[in-house]
Protein backbone atom coordinates (compact mmCIF):
# COMPACT_ATOMS: atom_id res chain seq x y z
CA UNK A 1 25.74 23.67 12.13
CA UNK A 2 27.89 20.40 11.01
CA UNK A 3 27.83 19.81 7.33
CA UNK A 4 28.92 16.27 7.00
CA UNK A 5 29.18 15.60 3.25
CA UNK A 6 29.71 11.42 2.26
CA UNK A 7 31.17 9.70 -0.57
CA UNK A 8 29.49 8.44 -3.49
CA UNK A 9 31.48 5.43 -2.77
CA UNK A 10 31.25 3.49 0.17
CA UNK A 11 28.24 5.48 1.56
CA UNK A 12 27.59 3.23 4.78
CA UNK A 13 30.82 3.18 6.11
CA UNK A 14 31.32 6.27 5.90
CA UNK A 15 27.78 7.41 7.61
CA UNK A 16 28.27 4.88 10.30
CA UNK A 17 31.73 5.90 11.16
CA UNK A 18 30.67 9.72 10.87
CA UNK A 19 27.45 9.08 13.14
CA UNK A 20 29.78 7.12 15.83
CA UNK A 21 31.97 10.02 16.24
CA UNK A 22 29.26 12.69 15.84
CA UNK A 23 27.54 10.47 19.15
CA UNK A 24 30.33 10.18 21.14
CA UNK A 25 30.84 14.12 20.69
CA UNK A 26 27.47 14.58 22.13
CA UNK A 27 26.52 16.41 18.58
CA UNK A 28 22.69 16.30 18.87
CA UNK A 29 20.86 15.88 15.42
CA UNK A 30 19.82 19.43 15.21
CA UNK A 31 23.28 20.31 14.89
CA UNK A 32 24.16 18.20 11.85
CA UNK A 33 23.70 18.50 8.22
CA UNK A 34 23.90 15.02 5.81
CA UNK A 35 24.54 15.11 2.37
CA UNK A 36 25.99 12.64 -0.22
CA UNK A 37 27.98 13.90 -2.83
CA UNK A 38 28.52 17.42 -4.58
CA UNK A 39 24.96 16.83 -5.89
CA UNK A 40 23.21 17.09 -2.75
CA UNK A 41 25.62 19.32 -0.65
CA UNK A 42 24.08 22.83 0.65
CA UNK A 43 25.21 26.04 -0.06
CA UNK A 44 24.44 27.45 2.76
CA UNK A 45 26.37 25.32 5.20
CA UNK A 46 30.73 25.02 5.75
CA UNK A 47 32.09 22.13 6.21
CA UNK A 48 33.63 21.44 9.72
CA UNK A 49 35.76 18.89 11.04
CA UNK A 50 33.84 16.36 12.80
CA UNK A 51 34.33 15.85 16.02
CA UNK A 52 36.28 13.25 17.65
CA UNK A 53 34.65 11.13 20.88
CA UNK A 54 34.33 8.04 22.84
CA UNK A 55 34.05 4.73 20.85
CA UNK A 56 29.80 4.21 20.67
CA UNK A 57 28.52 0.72 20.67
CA UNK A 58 25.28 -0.15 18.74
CA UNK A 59 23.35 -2.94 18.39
CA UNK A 60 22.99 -5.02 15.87
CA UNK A 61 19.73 -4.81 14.89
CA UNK A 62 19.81 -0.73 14.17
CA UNK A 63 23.11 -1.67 11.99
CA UNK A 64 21.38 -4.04 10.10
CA UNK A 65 18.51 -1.23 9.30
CA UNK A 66 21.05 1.26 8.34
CA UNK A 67 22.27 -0.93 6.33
CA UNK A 68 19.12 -0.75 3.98
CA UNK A 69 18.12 2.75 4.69
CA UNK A 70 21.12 4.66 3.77
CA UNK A 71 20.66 3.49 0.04
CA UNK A 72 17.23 4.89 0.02
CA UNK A 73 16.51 7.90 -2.30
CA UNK A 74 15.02 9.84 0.38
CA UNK A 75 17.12 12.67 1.21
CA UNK A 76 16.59 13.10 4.80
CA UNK A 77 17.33 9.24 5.19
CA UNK A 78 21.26 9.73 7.07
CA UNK A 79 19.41 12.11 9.67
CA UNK A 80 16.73 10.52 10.28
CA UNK A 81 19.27 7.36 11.34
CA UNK A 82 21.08 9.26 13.04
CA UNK A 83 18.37 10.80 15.28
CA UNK A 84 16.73 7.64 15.87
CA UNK A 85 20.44 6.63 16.88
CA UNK A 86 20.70 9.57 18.83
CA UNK A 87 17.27 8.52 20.55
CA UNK A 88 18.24 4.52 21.55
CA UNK A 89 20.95 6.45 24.03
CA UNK A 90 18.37 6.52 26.48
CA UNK A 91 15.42 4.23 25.38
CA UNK A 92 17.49 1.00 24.30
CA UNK A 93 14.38 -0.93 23.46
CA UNK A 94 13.00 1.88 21.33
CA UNK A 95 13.70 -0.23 18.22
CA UNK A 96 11.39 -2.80 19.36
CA UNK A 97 8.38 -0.39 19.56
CA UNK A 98 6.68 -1.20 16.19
CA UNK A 99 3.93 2.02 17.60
CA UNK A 100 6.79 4.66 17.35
CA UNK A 101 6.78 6.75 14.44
CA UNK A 102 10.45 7.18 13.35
CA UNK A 103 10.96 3.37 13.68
CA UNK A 104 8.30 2.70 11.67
CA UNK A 105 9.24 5.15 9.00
CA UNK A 106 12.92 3.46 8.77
CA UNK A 107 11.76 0.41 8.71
CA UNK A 108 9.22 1.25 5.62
CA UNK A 109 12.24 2.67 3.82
CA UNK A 110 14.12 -0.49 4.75
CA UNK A 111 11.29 -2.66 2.84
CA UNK A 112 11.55 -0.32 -0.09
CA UNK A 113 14.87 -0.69 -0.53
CA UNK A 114 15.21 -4.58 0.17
CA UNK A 115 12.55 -4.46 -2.77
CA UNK A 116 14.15 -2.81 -4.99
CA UNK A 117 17.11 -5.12 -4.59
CA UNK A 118 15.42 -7.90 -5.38
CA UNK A 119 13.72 -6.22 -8.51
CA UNK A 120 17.31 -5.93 -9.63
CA UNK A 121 18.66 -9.11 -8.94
CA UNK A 122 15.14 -10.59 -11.16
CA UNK A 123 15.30 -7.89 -14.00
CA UNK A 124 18.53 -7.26 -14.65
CA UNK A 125 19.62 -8.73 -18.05
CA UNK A 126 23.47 -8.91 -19.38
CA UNK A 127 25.05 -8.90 -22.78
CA UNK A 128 27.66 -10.12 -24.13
CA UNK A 129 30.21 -7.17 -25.24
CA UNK A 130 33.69 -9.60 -25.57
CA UNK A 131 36.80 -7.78 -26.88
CA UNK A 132 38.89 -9.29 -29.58
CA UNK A 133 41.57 -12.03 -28.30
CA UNK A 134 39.90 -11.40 -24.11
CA UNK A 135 40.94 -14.63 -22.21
CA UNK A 136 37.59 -13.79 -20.41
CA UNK A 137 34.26 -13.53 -21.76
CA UNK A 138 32.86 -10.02 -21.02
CA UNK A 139 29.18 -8.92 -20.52
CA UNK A 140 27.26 -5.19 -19.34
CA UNK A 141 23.50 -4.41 -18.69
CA UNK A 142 22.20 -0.85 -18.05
CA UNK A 143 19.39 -1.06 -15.33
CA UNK A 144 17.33 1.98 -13.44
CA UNK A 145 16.62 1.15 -9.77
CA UNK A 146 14.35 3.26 -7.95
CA UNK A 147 16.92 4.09 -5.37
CA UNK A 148 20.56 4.26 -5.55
CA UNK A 149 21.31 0.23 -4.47
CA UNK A 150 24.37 -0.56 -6.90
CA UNK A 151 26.99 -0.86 -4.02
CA UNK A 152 24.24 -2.83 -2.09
CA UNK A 153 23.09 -5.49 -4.75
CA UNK A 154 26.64 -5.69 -6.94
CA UNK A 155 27.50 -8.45 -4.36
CA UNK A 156 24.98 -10.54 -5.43
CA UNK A 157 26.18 -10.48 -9.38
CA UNK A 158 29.77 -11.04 -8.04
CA UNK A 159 28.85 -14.28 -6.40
CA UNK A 160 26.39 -15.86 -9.31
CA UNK A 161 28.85 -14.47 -12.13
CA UNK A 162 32.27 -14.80 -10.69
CA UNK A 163 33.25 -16.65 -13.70
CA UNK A 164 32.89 -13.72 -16.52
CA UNK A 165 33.86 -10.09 -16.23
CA UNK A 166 30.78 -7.71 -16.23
CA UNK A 167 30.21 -4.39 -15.88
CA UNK A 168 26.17 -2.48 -14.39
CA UNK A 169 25.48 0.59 -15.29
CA UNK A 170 22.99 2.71 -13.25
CA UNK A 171 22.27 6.51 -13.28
CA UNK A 172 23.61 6.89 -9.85
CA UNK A 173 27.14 4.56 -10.42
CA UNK A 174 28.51 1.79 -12.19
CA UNK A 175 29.93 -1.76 -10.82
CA UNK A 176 32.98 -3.18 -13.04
CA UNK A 177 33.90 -7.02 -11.63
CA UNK A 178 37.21 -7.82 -13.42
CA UNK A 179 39.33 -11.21 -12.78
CA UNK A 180 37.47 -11.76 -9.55
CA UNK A 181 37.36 -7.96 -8.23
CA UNK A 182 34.68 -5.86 -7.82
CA UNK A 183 34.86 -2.49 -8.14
CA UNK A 184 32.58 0.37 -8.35
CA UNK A 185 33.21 3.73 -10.45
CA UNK A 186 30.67 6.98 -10.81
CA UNK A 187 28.14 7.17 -13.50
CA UNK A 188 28.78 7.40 -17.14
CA UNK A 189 25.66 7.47 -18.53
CA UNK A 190 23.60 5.00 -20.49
CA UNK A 191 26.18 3.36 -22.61
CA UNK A 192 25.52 1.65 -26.06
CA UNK A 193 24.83 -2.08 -25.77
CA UNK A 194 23.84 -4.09 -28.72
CA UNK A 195 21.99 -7.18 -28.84
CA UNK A 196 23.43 -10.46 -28.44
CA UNK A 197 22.44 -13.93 -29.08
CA UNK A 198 20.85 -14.65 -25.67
CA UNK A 199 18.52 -12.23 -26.73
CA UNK A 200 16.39 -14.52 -28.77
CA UNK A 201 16.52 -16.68 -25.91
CA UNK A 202 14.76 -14.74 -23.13
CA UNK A 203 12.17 -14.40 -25.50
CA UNK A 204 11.40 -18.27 -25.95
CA UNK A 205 11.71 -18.83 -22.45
CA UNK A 206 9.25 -16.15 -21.84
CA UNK A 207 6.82 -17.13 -24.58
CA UNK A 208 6.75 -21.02 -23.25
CA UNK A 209 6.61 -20.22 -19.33
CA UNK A 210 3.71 -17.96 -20.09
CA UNK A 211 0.48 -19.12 -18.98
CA UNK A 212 -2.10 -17.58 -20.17
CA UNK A 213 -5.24 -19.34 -18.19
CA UNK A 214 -4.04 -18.07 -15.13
CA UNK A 215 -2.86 -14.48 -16.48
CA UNK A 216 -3.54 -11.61 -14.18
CA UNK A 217 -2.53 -8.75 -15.67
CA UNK A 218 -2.15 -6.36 -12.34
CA UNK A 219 -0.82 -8.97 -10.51
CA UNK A 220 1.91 -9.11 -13.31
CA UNK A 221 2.67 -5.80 -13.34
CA UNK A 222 3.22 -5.48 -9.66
CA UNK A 223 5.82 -8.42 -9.60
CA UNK A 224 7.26 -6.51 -13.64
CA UNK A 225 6.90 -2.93 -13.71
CA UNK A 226 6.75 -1.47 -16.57
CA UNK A 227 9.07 0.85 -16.03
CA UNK A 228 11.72 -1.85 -16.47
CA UNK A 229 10.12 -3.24 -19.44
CA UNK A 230 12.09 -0.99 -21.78
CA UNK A 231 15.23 -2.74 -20.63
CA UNK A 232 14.09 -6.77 -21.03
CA UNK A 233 14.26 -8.43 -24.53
CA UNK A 234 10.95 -10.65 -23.53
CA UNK A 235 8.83 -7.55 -22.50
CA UNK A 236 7.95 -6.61 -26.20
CA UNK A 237 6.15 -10.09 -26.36
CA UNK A 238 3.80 -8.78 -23.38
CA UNK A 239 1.56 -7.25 -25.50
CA UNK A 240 1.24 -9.59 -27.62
CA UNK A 241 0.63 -12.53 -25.27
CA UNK A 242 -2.17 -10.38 -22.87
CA UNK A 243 -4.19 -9.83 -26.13
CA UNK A 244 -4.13 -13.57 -27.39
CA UNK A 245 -4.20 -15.05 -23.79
CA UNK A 246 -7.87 -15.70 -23.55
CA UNK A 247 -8.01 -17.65 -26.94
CA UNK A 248 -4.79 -19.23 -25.82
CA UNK A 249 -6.37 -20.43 -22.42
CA UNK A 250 -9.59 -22.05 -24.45
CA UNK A 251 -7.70 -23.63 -26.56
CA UNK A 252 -5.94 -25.15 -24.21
CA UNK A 253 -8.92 -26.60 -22.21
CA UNK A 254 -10.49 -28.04 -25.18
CA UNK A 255 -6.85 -29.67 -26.18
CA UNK A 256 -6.47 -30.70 -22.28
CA UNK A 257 -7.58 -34.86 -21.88
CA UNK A 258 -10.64 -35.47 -19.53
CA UNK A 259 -8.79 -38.27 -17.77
CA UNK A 260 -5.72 -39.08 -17.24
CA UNK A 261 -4.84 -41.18 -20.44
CA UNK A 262 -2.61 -43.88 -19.60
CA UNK A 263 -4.86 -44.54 -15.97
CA UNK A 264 -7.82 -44.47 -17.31
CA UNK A 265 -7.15 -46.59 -20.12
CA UNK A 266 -7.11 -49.79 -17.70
CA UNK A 267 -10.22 -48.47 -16.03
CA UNK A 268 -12.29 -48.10 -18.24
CA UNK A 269 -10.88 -51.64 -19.67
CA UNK A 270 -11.74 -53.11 -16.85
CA UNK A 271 -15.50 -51.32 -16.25
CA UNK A 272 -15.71 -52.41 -19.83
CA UNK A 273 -15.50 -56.08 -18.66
CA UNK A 274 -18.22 -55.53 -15.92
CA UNK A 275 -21.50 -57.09 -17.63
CA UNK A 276 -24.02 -54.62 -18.77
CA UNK A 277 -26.84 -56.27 -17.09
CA UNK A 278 -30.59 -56.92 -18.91
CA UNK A 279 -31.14 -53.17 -18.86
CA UNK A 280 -27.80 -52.01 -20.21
CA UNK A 281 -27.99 -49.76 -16.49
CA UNK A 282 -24.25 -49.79 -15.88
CA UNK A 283 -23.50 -49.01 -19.54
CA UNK A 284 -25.94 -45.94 -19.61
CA UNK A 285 -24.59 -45.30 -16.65
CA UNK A 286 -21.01 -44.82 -17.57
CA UNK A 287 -22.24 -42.22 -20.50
CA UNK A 288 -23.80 -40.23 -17.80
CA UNK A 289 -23.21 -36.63 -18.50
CA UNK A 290 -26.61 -35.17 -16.33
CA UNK A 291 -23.87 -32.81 -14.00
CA UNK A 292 -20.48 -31.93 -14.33
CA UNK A 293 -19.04 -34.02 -11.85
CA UNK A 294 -18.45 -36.84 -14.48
CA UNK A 295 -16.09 -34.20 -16.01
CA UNK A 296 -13.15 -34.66 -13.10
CA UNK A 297 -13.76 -38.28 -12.00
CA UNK A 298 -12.37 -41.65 -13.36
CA UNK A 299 -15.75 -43.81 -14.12
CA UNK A 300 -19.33 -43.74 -12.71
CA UNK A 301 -19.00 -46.41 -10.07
CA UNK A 302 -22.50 -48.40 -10.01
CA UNK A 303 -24.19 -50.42 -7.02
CA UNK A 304 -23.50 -54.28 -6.55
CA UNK A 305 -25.10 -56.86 -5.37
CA UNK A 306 -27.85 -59.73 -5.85
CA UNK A 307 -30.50 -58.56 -7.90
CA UNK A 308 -33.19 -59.99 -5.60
CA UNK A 309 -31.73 -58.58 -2.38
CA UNK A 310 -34.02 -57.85 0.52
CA UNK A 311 -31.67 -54.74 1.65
CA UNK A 312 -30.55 -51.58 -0.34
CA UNK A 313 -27.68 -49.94 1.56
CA UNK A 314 -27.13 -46.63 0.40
CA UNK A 315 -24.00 -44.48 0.71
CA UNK A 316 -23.04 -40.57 0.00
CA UNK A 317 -20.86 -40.95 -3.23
CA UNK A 318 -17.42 -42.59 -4.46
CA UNK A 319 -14.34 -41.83 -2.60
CA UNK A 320 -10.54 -41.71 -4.49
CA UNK A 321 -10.26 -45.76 -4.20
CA UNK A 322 -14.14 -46.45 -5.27
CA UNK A 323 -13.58 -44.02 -8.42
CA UNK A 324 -10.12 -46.07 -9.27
CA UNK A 325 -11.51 -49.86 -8.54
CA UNK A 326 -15.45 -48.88 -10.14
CA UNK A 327 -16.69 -50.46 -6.59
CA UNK A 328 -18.63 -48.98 -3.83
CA UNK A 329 -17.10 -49.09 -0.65
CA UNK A 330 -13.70 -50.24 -0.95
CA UNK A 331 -11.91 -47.52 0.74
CA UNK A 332 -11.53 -46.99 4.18
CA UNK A 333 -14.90 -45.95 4.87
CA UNK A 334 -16.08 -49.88 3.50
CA UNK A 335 -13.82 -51.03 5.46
CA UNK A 336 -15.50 -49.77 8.97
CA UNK A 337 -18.55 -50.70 7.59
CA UNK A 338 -17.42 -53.76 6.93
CA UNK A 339 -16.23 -54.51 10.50
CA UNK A 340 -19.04 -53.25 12.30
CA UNK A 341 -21.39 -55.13 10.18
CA UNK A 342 -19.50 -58.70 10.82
CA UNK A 343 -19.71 -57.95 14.55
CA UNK A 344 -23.46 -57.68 14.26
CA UNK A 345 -23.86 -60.80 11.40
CA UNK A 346 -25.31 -58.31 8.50
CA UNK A 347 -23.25 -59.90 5.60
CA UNK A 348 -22.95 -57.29 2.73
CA UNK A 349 -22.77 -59.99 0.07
CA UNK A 350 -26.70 -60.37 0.72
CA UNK A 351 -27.16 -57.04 0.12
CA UNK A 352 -27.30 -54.34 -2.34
CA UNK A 353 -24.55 -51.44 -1.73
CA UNK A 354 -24.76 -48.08 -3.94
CA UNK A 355 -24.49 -44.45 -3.64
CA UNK A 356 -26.73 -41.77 -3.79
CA UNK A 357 -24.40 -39.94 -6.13
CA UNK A 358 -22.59 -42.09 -8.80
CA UNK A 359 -19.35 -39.70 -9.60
CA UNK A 360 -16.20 -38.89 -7.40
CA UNK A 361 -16.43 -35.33 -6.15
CA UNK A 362 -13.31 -33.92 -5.33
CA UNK A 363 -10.61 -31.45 -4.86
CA UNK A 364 -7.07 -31.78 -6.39
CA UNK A 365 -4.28 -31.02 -3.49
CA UNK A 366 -0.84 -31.91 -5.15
CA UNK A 367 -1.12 -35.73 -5.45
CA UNK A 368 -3.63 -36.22 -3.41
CA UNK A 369 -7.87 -35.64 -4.24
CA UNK A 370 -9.78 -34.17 -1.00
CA UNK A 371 -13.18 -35.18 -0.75
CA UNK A 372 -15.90 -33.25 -1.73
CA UNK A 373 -19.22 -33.17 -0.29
CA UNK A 374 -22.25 -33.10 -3.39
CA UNK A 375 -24.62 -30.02 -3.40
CA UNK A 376 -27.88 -30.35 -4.03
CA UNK A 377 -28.43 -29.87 -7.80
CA UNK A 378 -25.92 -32.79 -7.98
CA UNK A 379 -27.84 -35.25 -5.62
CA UNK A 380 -30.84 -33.82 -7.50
CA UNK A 381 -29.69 -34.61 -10.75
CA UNK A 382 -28.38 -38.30 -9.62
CA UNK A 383 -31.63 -38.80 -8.18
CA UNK A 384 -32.62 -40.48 -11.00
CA UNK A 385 -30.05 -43.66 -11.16
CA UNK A 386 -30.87 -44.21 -7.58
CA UNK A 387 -33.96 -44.64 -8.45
CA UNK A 388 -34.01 -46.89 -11.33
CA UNK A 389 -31.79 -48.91 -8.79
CA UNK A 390 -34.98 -48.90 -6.48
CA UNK A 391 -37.50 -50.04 -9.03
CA UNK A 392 -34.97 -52.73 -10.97
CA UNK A 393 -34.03 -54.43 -6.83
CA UNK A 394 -37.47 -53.12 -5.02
CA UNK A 395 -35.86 -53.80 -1.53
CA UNK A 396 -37.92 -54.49 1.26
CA UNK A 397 -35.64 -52.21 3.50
CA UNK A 398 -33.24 -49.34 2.48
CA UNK A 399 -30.16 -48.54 5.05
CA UNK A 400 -29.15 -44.74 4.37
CA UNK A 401 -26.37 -43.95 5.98
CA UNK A 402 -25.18 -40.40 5.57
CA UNK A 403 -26.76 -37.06 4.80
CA UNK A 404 -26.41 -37.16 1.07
CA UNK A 405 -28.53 -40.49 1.15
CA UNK A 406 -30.91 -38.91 3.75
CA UNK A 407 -31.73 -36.16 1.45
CA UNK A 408 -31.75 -37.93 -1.83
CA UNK A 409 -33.83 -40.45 -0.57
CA UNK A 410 -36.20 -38.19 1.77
CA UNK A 411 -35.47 -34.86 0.42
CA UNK A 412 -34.01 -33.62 3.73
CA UNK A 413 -30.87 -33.92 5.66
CA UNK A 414 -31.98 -31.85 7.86
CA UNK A 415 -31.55 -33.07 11.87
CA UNK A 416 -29.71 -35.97 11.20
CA UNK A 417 -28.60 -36.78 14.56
CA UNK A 418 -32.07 -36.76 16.07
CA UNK A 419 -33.31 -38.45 13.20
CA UNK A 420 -30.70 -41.34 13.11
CA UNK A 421 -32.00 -44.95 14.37
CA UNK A 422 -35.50 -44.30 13.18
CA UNK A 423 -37.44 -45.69 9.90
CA UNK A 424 -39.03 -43.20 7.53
CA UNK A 425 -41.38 -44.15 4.68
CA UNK A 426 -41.18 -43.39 1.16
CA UNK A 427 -43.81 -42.29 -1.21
CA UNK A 428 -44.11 -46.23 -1.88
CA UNK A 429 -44.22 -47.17 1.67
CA UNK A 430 -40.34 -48.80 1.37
CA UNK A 431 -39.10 -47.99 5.07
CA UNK A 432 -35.79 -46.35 5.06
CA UNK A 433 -33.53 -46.52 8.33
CA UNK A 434 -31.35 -43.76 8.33
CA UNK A 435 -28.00 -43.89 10.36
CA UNK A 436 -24.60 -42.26 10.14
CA UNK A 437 -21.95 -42.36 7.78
CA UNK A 438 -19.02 -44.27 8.22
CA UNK A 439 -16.72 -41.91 6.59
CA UNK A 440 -18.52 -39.44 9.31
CA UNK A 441 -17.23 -41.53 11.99
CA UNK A 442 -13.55 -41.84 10.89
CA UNK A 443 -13.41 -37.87 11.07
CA UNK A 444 -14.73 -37.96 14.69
CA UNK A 445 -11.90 -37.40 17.59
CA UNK A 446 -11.31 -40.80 19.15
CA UNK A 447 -13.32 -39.34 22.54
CA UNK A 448 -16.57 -38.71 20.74
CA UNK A 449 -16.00 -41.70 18.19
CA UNK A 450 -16.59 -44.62 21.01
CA UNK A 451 -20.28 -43.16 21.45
CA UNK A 452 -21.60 -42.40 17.55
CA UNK A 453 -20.08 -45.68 16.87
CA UNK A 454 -22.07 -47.85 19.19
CA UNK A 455 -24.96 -46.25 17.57
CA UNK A 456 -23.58 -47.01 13.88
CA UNK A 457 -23.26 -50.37 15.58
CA UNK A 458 -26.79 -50.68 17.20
CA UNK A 459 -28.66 -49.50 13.95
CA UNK A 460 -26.95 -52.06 11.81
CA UNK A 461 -27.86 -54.46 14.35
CA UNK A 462 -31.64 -53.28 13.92
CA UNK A 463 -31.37 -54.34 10.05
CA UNK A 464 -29.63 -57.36 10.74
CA UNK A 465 -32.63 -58.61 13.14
CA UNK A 466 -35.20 -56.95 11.12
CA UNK A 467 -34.06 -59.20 7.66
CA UNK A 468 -33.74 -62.09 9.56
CA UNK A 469 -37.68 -61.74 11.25
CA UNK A 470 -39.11 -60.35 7.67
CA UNK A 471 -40.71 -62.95 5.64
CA UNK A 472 -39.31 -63.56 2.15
CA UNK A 473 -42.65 -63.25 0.72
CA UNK A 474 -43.28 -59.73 1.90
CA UNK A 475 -40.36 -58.70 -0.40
CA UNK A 476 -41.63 -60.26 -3.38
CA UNK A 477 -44.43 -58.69 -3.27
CA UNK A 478 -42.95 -55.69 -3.67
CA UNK A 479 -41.61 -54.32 -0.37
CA UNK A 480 -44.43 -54.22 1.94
CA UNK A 481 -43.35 -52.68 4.74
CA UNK A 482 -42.97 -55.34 7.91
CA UNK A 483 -45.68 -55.57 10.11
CA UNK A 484 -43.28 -54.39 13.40
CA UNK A 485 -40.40 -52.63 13.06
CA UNK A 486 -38.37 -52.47 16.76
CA UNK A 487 -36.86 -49.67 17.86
CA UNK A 488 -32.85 -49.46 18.60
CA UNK A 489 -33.95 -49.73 22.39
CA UNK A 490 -35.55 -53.53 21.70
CA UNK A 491 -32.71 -54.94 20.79
């Protein structure tokens, strides 16, 4: 049996260029015994020379795994390298098998300790220790990795503090980085380091990055173990902050603004400006609170239009540019509408144009606010300004375009697509024509678009031709429903 004992010191180099000769002696694992220092040598074993043999080439991809591994606590970790080194003689792919069991043990310990490096890098915290008359200021931290990573992670400190001599102390060894040179000694033990001024730092940094509405208190303690805790200034505010952090987080939503101040200050200026009518509707209608969804928009955005218009069009709900201007329709989804209905000679300025749901629903991405489609309670609850917009206009025809309008108006959405291009009667006998959605036709792919457009296209022609044949006093008497009403296939 080889006993091959390696330095405290320089640990990698030494295993690799042990394992190289031990390989090129033909020295089968079996035959080997690793250990790293007097503290883990065996009793049992003499040391023997090892072998020389043929220079071994390895690839680079088992180096760069043995160069986590070996810094693992696991004692078994140099011959378990050097078996699975052993094994890539013959099977030179072997590395690439995610399925085989040795690999997949080294490359678990490999993640452990590439974890604990970065734990180290995050938690460990200097202070300053400067001698009397030093031309350099001088700083030293005590920190307890789970495995012994000092020589791997001191390069890291070397490179983001070249400019100050420090010093790490760890159970296993300590780094010293004087005038630009790094150098590593054996453990000392934990030395005595006072506080410095930085201390008091840390711990207003912590106390003003910590959030307490979106505290998770496992989550923290997987990223912060506790068992480095003992060594941070800011951990003794922990407690602290986890008990107050739900009073914290509701007192901060009842301090947060609604709206944004400064934008919604010349909206609301501007809605302000928008007559109230002989009803007051759009004024009531801005105080709206009957669902939450006034909570995240700008304004309530209202229907326009002449007050004796023959035609109610109704839409789904605001979009981002309808909940900034306070006008259905302006956005991109008017803007088709638009189009299509000047190819056909509907002019919108003869209608009425409103929503079935009066508030911008949305989701916040970055910058940007991602429509949100309204569930029922909401149409349900909004039900009631659509309605109050049907008795003040009482249209003689209602265009609902969408399934939000569909179901507010006829309490189903159900079967749009079959339903689409067909009239539908109200309790009150108003016909309704439903069709799609122009915001539904913008998400289309441009081969199915062609085809629901032409029928966007043909039902709009329907209620253009319909409004022209209706007689104006049908509507004043209160919507009567025509006495004909053709079919998308007349036309």
């Amino acid at each position: 049996m080889r006993r091959v004992c390696l330095p405290e010191i320089g640990t990698f180099d030494a295993w690799r260029n042990e394992a190289r000769a031990l390989l090129g002696a033909g020295v089968p694992p079996e035959a080997v015994l690793w250990s790293r220092g007097e503290a883990e040598a065996d009793l049992f074993s003499e040391p023997l020379p090892t072998p020389e043999g043929a220079p071994v080439s390895v690839s680079k991809g088992f180096v760069e795994l043995a160069r986590l591994v070996v810094w693992h606590r696991d004692p078994e970790r140099f011959a378990r390298l050097y078996a699975l080194l052993w094994a890539l003689r013959g099977e030179r792919h072997l590395l690439e098998d995610r399925g085989d069991a040795r690999v997949d043990r080294l490359r678990k310990m490999a993640k452990d300790v590439s974890r604990d490096r970065h734990k180290m890098t995050a938690f460990v915290r200097f202070r300053e220790i400067d001698a009397p008359g030093a031309n350099r200021r001088r700083f030293a931290a005590w920190f307890e990795p789970t495995h012994p990573i000092l020589e791997l992670a001191a390069p890291f400190f070397a490179s983001r503090f070249g400019d100050m001599d420090w010093s790490i102390f760890t159970p296993d060894l300590s780094a010293h980085f004087e005038a630009g040179t790094l150098r590593f000694a054996p453990a000392v033990g934990r030395p005595e380091i006072g506080e410095d001024e930085a201390e008091e730092l840390w711990r207003t940094y912590f106390r003003n990055i910590f959030n307490p509405a979106r505290l998770k208190v496992e989550a923290m303690q997987a990223e912060m173990p506790q068992k480095y805790w003992r060594n941070l200034p800011e951990a003794a505010l922990i407690p602290e902050l986890i008990a107050g952090a739900q009073a914290r987080a509701e007192e901060m939503a009842r301090a947060a603004p609604t709206l944004p101040p400064l934008r919604a200050e010349r909206i609301l200026a501007r809605a302000a400006a928008v007559p109230a009518g002989r009803d007051g509707f759009v004024e009531a209608l801005h105080g709206c609170r009957r669902c939450p969804l006034w909570d995240g928009a700008t304004q309530a955005v209202p229907g326009e239009g002449p007050p004796d218009a023959r035609l109610m069009i109704v839409g789904e709900q605001p979009g981002d540019q309808e909940d900034l201007q306070g006008r259905p329709f302006v956005g991109s989804a008017g803007q088709l509408f638009d189009a299509v209905a000047a190819r056909v000679g509907l002019r919108r300025e003869q209608a009425y144009v409103t929503n079935a749901v009066k508030h911008f629903k949305f989701t916040p991405r970055g910058r940007r606010r991602l429509h949100q489609a309204p569930n029922a309670g909401e149409i349900q609850q909004c039900r009631w300004w659509l309605d109050l917009e049907r008795e003040r206009l009482r249209p003689a025809l209602i265009l609902a375009m969408g399934g939000t309008a569909a179901e507010s108006l006829t309490g189903s959405r159900a079967r749009l697509g079959v339903r689409r291009g067909s009239v539908e009667r109200l309790e009150d006998g108003t016909p309704v024509l439903l069709t799609w959605h122009p915001s539904y036709l913008l998400r289309l792919p441009d081969a199915q678009r062609g085809a629901a457009e032409a029928g966007f296209e043909a039902d709009l022609r329907q209620t253009a031709l319909w409004l022209r044949e209706l007689p104006r006093q049908e509507s004043e008497e209160g919507g009567a429903a025509p006495r004909a009403m053709r079919s998308p296939r007349d036309i």
